[in-house]
C-alpha atoms as a PDB file:
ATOM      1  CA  UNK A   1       8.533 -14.039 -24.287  1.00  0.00           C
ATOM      2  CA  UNK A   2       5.444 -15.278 -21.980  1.00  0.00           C
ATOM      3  CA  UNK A   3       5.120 -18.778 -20.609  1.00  0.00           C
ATOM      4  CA  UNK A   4       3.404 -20.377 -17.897  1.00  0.00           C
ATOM      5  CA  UNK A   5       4.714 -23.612 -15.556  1.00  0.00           C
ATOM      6  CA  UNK A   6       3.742 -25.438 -13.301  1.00  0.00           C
ATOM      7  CA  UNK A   7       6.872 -26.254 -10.765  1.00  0.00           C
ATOM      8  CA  UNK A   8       8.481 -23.165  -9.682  1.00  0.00           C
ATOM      9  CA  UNK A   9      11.986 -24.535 -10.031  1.00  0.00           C
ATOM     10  CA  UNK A  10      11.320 -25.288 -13.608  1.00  0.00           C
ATOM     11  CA  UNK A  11       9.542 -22.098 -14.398  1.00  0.00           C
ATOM     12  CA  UNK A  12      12.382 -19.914 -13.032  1.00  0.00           C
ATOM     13  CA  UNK A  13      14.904 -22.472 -14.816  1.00  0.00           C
ATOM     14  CA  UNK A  14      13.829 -21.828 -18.420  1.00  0.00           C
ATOM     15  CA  UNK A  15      13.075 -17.745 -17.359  1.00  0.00           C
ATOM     16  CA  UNK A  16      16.733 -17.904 -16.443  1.00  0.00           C
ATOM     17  CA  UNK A  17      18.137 -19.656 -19.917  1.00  0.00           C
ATOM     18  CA  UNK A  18      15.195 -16.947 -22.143  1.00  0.00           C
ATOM     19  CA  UNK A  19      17.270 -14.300 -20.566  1.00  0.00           C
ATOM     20  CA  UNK A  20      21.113 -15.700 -21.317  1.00  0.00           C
ATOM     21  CA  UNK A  21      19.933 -15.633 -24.704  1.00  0.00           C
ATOM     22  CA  UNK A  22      18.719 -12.342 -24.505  1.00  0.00           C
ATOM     23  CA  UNK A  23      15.205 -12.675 -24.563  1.00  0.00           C
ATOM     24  CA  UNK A  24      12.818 -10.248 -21.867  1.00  0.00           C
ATOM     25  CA  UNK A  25      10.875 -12.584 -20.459  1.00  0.00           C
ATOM     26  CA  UNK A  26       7.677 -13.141 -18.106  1.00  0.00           C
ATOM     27  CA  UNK A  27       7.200 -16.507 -16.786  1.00  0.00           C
ATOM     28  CA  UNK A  28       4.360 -17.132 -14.106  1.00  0.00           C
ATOM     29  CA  UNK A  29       3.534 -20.052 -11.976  1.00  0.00           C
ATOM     30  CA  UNK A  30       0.515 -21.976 -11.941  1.00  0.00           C
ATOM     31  CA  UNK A  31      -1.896 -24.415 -13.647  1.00  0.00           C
ATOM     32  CA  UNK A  32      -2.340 -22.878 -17.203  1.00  0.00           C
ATOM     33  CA  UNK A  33      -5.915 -24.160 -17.568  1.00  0.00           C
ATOM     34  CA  UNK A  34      -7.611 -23.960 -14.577  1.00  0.00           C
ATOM     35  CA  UNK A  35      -5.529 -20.431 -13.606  1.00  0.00           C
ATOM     36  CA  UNK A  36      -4.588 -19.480 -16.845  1.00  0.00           C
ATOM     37  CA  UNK A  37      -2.451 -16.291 -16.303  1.00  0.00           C
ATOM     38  CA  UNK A  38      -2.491 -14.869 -19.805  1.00  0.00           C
ATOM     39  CA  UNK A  39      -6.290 -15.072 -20.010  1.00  0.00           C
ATOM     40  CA  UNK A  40      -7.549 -12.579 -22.906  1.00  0.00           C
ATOM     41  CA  UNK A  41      -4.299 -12.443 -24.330  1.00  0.00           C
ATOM     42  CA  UNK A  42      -2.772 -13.546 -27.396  1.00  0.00           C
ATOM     43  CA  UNK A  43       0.818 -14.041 -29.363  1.00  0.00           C
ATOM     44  CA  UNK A  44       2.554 -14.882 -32.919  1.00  0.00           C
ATOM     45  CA  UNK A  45       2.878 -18.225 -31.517  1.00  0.00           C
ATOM     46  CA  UNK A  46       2.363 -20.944 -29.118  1.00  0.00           C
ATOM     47  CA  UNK A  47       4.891 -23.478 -28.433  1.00  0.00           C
ATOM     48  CA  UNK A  48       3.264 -25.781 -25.891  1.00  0.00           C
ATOM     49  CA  UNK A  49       4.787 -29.425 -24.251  1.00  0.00           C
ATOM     50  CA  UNK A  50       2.271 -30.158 -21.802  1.00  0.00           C
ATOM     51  CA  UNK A  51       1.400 -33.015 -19.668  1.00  0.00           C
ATOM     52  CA  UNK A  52       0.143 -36.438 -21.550  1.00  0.00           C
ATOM     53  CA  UNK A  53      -2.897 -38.373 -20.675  1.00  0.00           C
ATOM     54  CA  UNK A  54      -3.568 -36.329 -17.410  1.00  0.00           C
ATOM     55  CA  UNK A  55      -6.963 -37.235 -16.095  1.00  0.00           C
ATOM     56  CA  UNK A  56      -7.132 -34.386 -13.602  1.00  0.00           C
ATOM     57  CA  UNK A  57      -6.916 -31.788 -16.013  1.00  0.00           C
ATOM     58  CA  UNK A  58      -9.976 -29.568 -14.796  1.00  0.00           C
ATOM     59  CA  UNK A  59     -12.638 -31.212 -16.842  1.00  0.00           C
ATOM     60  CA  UNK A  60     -15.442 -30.335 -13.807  1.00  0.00           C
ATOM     61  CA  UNK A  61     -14.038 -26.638 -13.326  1.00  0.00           C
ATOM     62  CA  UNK A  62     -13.964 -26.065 -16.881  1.00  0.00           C
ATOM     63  CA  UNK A  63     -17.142 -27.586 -18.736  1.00  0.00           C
ATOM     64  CA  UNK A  64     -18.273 -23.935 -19.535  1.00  0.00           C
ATOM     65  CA  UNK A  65     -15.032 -22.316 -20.734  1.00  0.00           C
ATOM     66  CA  UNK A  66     -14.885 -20.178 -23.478  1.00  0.00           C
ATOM     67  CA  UNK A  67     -11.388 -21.726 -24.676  1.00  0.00           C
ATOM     68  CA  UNK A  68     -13.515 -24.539 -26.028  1.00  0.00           C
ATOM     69  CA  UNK A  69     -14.313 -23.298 -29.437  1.00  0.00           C
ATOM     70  CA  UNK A  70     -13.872 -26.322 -31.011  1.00  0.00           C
ATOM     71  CA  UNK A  71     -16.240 -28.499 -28.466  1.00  0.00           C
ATOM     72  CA  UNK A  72     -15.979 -29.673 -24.973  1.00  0.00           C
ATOM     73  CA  UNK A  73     -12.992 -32.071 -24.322  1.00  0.00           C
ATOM     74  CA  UNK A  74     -13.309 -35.524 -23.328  1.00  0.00           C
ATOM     75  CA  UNK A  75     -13.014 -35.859 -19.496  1.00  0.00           C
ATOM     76  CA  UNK A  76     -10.023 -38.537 -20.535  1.00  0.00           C
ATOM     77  CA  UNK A  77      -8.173 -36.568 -23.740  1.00  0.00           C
ATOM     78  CA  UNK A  78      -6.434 -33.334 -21.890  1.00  0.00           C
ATOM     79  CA  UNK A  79      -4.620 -33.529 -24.595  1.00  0.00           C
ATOM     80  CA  UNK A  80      -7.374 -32.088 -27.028  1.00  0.00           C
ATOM     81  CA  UNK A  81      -8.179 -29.379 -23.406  1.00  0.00           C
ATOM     82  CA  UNK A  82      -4.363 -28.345 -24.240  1.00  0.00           C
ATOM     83  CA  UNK A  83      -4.374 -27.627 -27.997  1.00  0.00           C
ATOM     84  CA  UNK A  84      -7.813 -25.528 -28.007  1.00  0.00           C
ATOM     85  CA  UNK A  85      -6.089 -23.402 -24.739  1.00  0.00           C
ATOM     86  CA  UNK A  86      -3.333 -22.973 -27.210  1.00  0.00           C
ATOM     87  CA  UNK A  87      -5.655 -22.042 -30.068  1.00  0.00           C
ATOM     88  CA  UNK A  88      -7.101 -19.578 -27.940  1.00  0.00           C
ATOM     89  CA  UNK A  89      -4.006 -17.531 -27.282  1.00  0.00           C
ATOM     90  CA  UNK A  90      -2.743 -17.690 -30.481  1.00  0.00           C
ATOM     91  CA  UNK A  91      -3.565 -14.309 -33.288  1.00  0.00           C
ATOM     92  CA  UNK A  92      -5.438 -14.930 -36.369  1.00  0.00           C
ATOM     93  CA  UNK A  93      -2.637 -16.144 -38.835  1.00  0.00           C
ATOM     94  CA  UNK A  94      -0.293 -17.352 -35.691  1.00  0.00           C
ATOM     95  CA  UNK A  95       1.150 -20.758 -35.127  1.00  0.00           C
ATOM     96  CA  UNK A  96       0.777 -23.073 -32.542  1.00  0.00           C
ATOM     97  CA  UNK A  97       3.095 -26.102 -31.828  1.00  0.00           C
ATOM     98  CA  UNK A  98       2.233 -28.763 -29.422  1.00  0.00           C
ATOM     99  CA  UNK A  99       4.143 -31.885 -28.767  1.00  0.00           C
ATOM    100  CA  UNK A 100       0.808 -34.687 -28.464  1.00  0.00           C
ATOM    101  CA  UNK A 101       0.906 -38.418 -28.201  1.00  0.00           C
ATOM    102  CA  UNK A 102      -0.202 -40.197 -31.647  1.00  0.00           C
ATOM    103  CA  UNK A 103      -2.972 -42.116 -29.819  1.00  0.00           C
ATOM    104  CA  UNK A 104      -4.326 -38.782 -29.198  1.00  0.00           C
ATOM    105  CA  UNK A 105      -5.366 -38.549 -33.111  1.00  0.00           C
ATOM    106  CA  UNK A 106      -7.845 -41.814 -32.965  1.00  0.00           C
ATOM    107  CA  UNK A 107      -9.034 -42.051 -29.540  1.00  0.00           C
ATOM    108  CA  UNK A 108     -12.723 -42.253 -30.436  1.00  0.00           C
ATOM    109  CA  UNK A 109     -14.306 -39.623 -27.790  1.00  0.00           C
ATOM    110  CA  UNK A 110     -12.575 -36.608 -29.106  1.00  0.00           C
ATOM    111  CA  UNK A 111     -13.762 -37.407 -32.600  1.00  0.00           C
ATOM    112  CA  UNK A 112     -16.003 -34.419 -32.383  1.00  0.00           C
ATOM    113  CA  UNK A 113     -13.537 -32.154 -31.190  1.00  0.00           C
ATOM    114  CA  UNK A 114     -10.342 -33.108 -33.895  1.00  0.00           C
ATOM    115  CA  UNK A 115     -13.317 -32.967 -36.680  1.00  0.00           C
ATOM    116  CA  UNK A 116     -13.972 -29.371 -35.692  1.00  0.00           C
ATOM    117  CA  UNK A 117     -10.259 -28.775 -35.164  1.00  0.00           C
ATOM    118  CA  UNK A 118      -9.949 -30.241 -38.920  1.00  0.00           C
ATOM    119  CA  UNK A 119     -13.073 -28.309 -40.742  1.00  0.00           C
ATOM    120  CA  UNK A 120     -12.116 -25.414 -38.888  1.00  0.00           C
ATOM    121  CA  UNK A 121      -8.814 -25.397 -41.097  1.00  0.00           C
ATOM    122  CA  UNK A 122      -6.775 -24.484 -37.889  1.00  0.00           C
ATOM    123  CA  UNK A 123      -4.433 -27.640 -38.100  1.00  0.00           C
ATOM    124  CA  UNK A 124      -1.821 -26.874 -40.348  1.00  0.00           C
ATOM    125  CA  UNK A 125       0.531 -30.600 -40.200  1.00  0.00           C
ATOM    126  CA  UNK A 126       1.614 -33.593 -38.144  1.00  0.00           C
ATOM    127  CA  UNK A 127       5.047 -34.483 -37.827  1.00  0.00           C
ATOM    128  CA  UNK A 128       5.817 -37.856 -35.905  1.00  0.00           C
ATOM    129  CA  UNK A 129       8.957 -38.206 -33.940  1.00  0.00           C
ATOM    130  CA  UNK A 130      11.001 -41.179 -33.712  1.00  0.00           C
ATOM    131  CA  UNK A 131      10.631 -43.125 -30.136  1.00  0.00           C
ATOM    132  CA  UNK A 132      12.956 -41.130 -27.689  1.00  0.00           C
ATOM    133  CA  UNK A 133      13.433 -38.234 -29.947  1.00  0.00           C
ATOM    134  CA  UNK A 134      11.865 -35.733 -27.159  1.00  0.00           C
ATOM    135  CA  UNK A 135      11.681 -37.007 -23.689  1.00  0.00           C
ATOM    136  CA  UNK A 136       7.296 -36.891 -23.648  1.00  0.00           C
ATOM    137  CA  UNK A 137       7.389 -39.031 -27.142  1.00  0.00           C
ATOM    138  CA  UNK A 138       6.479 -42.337 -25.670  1.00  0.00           C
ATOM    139  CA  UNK A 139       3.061 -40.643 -24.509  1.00  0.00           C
ATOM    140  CA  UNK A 140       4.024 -41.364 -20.637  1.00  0.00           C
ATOM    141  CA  UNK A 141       2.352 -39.469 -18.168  1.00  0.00           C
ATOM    142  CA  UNK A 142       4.202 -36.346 -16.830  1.00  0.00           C
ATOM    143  CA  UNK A 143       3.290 -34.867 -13.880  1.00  0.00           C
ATOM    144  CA  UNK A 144       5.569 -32.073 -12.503  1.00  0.00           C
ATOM    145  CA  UNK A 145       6.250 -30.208 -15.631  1.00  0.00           C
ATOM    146  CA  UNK A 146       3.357 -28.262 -17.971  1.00  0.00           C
ATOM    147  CA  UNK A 147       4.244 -25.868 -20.582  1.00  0.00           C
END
């Protein structure tokens, strides 16, 4: 298993809890869109819980990167920067899950983006969560952790 974290605490945390459940694992450190350490590469699956409405995402760094298959994202909806760097690392046929808020479905300046997502064919299903089900579900910001 391959992940990337932010917080080094965190990232050697879950590399730790992979292994006890026998798992080999490689977890690295750092910002996974602006230093994304699995660049080029891709997996069966993407399970992704990252930050919610960060505005310092990257958006000046990254206008040009080719992760953005699906259109530039908003300079306000990391959320939509998120699911296409998941897209990108996933095979043809993979899956990708990624815990969003809901207001990330209507916000209108990522319209073009979730229509390309959508004719594109690449979203598969939304499943809601109760309130509190999974500590990011209320859509708070979270700053320390990225997954």
């Amino acid at each position: 298993m391959s992940g990337q974290e932010l917080n080094e605490n965190t990232a050697r945390l879950a590399s730790i809890r992979l292994r006890l459940h026998g798992f080999d694992t490689r977890i690295e450190v750092g910002d996974s869109l602006r230093a994304d350490a699995f660049a080029g590469e891709q997996f069966d699956a993407v399970v992704c819980n990252p930050p919610f409405n960060e505005r310092g995402w990257g958006y000046d760094e990254l206008t040009s990167d080719p992760r953005w298959e699906f259109g530039l994202p908003p300079r306000g909806e990391s959320e939509l920067a998120w699911v296409q760097h998941c897209l990108a690392h996933v095979r043809p046929g993979g899956l990708v899950v990624i815990m969003m808020p809901g207001v990330a479905a209507g916000r209108r300046p990522g319209r073009r983006v979730r229509g390309n997502l959508l004719r594109a064919g690449v979203l598969r299903a939304i499943v809601s969560l109760f309130p509190g089900a999974a500590p990011a579900s209320s859509g708070a910001p979270r700053r320390a952790a990225e997954s």
